[in-house]
C-alpha atoms as a PDB file:
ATOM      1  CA  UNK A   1      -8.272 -56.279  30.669  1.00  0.00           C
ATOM      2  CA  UNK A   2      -7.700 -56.323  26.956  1.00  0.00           C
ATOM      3  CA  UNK A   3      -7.481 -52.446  26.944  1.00  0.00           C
ATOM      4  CA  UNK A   4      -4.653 -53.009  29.625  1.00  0.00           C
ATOM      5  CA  UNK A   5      -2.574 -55.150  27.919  1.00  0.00           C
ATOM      6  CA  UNK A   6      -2.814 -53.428  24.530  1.00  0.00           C
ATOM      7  CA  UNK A   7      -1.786 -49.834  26.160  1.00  0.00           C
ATOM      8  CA  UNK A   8       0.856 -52.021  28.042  1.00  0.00           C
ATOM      9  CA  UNK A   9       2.241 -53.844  24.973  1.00  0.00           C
ATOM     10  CA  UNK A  10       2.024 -50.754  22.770  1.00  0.00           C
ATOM     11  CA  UNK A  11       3.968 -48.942  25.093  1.00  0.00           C
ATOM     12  CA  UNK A  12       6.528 -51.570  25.149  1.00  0.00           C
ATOM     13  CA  UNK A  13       6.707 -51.108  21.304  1.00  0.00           C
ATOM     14  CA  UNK A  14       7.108 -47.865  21.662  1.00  0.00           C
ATOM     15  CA  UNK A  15      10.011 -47.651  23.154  1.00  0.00           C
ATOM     16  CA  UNK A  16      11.512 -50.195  21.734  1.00  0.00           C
ATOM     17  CA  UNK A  17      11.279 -48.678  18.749  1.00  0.00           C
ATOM     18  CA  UNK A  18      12.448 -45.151  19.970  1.00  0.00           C
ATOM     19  CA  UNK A  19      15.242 -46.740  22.126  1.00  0.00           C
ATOM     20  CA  UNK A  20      16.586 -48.396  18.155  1.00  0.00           C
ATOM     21  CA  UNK A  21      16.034 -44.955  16.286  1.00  0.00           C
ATOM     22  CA  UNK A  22      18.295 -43.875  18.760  1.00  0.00           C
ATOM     23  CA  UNK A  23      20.626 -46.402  18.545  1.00  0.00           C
ATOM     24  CA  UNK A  24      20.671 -45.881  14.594  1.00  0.00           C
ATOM     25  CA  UNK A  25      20.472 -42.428  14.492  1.00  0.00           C
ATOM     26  CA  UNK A  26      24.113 -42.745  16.509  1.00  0.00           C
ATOM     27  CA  UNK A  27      25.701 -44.916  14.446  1.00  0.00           C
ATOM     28  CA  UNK A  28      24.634 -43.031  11.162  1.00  0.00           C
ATOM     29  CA  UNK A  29      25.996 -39.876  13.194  1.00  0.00           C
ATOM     30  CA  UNK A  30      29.368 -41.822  13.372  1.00  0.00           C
ATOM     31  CA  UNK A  31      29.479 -42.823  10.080  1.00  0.00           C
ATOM     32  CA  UNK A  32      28.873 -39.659   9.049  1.00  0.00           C
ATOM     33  CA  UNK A  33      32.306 -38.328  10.684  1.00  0.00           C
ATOM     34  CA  UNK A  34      34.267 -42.036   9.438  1.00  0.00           C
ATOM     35  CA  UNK A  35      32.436 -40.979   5.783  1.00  0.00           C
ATOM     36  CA  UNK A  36      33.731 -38.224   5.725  1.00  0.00           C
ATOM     37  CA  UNK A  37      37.685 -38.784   6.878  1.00  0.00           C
ATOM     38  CA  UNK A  38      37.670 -41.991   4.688  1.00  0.00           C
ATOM     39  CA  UNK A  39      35.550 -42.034   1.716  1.00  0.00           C
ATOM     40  CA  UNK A  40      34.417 -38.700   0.782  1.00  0.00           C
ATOM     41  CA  UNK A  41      37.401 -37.267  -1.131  1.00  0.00           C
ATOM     42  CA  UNK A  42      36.552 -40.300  -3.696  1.00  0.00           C
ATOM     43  CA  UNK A  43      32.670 -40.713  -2.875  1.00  0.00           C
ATOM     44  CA  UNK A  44      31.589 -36.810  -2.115  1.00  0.00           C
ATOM     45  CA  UNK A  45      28.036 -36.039  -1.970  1.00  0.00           C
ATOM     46  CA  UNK A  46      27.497 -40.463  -2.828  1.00  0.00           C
ATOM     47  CA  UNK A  47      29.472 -39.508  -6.204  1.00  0.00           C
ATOM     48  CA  UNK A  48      32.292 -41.643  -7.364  1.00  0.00           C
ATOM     49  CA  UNK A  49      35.204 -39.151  -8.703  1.00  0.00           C
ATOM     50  CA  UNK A  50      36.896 -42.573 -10.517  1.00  0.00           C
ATOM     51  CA  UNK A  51      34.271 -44.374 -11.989  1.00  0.00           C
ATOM     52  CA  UNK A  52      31.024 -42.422 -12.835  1.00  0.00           C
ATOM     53  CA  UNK A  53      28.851 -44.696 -13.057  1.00  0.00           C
ATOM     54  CA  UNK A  54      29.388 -46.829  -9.767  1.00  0.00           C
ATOM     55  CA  UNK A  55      28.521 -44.410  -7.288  1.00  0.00           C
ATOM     56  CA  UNK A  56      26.558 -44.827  -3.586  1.00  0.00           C
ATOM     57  CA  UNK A  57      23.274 -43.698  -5.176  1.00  0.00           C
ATOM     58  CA  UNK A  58      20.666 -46.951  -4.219  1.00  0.00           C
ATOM     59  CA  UNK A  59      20.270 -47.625  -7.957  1.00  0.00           C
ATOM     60  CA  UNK A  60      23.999 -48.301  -8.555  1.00  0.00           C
ATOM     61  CA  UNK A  61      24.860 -50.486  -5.521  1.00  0.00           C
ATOM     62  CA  UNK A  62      21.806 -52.380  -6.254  1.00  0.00           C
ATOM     63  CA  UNK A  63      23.419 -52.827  -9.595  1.00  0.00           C
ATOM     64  CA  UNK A  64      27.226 -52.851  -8.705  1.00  0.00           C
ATOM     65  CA  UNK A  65      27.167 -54.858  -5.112  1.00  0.00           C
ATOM     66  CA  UNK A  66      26.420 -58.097  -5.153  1.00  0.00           C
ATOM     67  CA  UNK A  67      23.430 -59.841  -3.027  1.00  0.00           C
ATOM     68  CA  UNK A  68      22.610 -55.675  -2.647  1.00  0.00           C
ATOM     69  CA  UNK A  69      19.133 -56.250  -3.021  1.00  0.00           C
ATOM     70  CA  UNK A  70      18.910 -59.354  -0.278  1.00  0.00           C
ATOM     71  CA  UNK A  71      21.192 -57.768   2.173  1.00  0.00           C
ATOM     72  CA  UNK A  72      21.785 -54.065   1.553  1.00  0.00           C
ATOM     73  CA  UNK A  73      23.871 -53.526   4.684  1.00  0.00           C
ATOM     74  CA  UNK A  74      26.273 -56.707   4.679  1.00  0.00           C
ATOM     75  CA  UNK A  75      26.795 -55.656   0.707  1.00  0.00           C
ATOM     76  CA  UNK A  76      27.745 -52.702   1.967  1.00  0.00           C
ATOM     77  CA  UNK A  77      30.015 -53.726   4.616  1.00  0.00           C
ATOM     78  CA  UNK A  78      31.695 -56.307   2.211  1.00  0.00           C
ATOM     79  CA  UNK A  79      32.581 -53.660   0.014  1.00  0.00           C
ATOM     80  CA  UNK A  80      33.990 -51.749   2.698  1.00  0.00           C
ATOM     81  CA  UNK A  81      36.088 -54.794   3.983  1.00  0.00           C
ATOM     82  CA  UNK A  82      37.548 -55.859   1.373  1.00  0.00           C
ATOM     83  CA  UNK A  83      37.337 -53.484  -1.279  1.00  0.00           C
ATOM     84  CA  UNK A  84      37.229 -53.776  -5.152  1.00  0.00           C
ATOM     85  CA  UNK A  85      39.251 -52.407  -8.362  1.00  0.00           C
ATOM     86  CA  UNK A  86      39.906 -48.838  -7.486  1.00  0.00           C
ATOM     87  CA  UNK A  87      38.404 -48.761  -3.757  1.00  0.00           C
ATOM     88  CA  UNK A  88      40.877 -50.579  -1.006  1.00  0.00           C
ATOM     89  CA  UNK A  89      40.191 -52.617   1.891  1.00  0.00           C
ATOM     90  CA  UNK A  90      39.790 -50.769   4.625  1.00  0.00           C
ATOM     91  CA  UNK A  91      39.610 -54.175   7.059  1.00  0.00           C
ATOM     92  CA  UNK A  92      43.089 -53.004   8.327  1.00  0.00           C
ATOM     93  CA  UNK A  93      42.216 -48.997   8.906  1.00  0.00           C
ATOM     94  CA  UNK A  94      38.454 -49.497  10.747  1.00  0.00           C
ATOM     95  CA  UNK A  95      37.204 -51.600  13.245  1.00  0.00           C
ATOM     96  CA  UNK A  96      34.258 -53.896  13.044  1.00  0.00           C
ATOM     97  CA  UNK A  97      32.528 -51.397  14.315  1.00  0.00           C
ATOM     98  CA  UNK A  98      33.524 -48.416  12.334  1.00  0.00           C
ATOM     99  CA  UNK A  99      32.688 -50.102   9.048  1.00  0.00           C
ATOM    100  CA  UNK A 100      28.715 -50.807  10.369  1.00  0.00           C
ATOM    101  CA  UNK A 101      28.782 -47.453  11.053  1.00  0.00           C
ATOM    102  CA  UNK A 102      29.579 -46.146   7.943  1.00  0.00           C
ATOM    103  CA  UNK A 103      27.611 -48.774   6.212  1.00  0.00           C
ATOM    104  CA  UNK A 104      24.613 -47.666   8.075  1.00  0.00           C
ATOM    105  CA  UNK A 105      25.394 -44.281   7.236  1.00  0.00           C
ATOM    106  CA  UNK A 106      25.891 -45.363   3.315  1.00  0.00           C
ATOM    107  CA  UNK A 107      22.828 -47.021   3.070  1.00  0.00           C
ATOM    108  CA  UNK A 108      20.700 -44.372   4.850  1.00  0.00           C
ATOM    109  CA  UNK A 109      21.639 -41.647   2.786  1.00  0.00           C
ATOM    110  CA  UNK A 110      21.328 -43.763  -0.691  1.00  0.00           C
ATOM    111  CA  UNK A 111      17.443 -44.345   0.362  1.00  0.00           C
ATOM    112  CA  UNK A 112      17.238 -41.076   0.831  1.00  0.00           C
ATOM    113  CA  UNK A 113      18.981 -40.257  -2.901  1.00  0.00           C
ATOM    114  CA  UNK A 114      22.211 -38.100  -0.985  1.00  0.00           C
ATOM    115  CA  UNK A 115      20.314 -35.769   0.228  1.00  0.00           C
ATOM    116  CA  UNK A 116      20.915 -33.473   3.101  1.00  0.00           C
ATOM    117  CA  UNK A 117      18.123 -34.094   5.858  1.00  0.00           C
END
């Protein structure tokens, strides 16, 4: 019976984690296409054409974004929202939805250091 319920319950996992790569793997796919029509003439390649030093590499939004390091996504989204110095708001131009997206796709590609997978 044990045998049974751990093939049962590890199947269960398994999807469930499949079903949410999926799920994230879309969004990141999305917010590669919003990226790209909003941010990347300023932030190509996770650069930062204004400001050198405050790119979207991990080891400057840890240091530039606050609470990056607690919450690495809402940081990003924050920053996205409402914007800072140079960078506008972009509350008014994307939906709620649009700025996960491209947060999702932000942080995913500063883990993996900007580059192309």
């Amino acid at each position: 019976m044990r045998i049974v319920l751990s093939v049962v319950f590890l199947a269960i996992a398994l999807f469930q984690f499949t079903f949410v790569d999926l799920a994230f793997a879309a969004e990141v796919s999305n917010g590669a296409k919003i990226f790209n029509a909003n941010c990347a003439s300023c932030h190509i390649g996770g650069g930062n054409i204004l400001i050198a030093e405050k790119t979207l590499k991990k080891e400057a939004l840890s240091k530039y974004l606050e609470n990056y390091d607690a919450d690495s996504i809402q940081a990003i989204i924050y920053q996205v929202q409402n914007g800072k110095n140079a960078m506008p708001s972009y509350k008014s131009k994307l939906n709620e939805q649009e700025i996960l997206e491209v947060a999702a796709y932000v942080f995913q590609k500063a883990e993996q250091g900007w580059q192309d997978s």
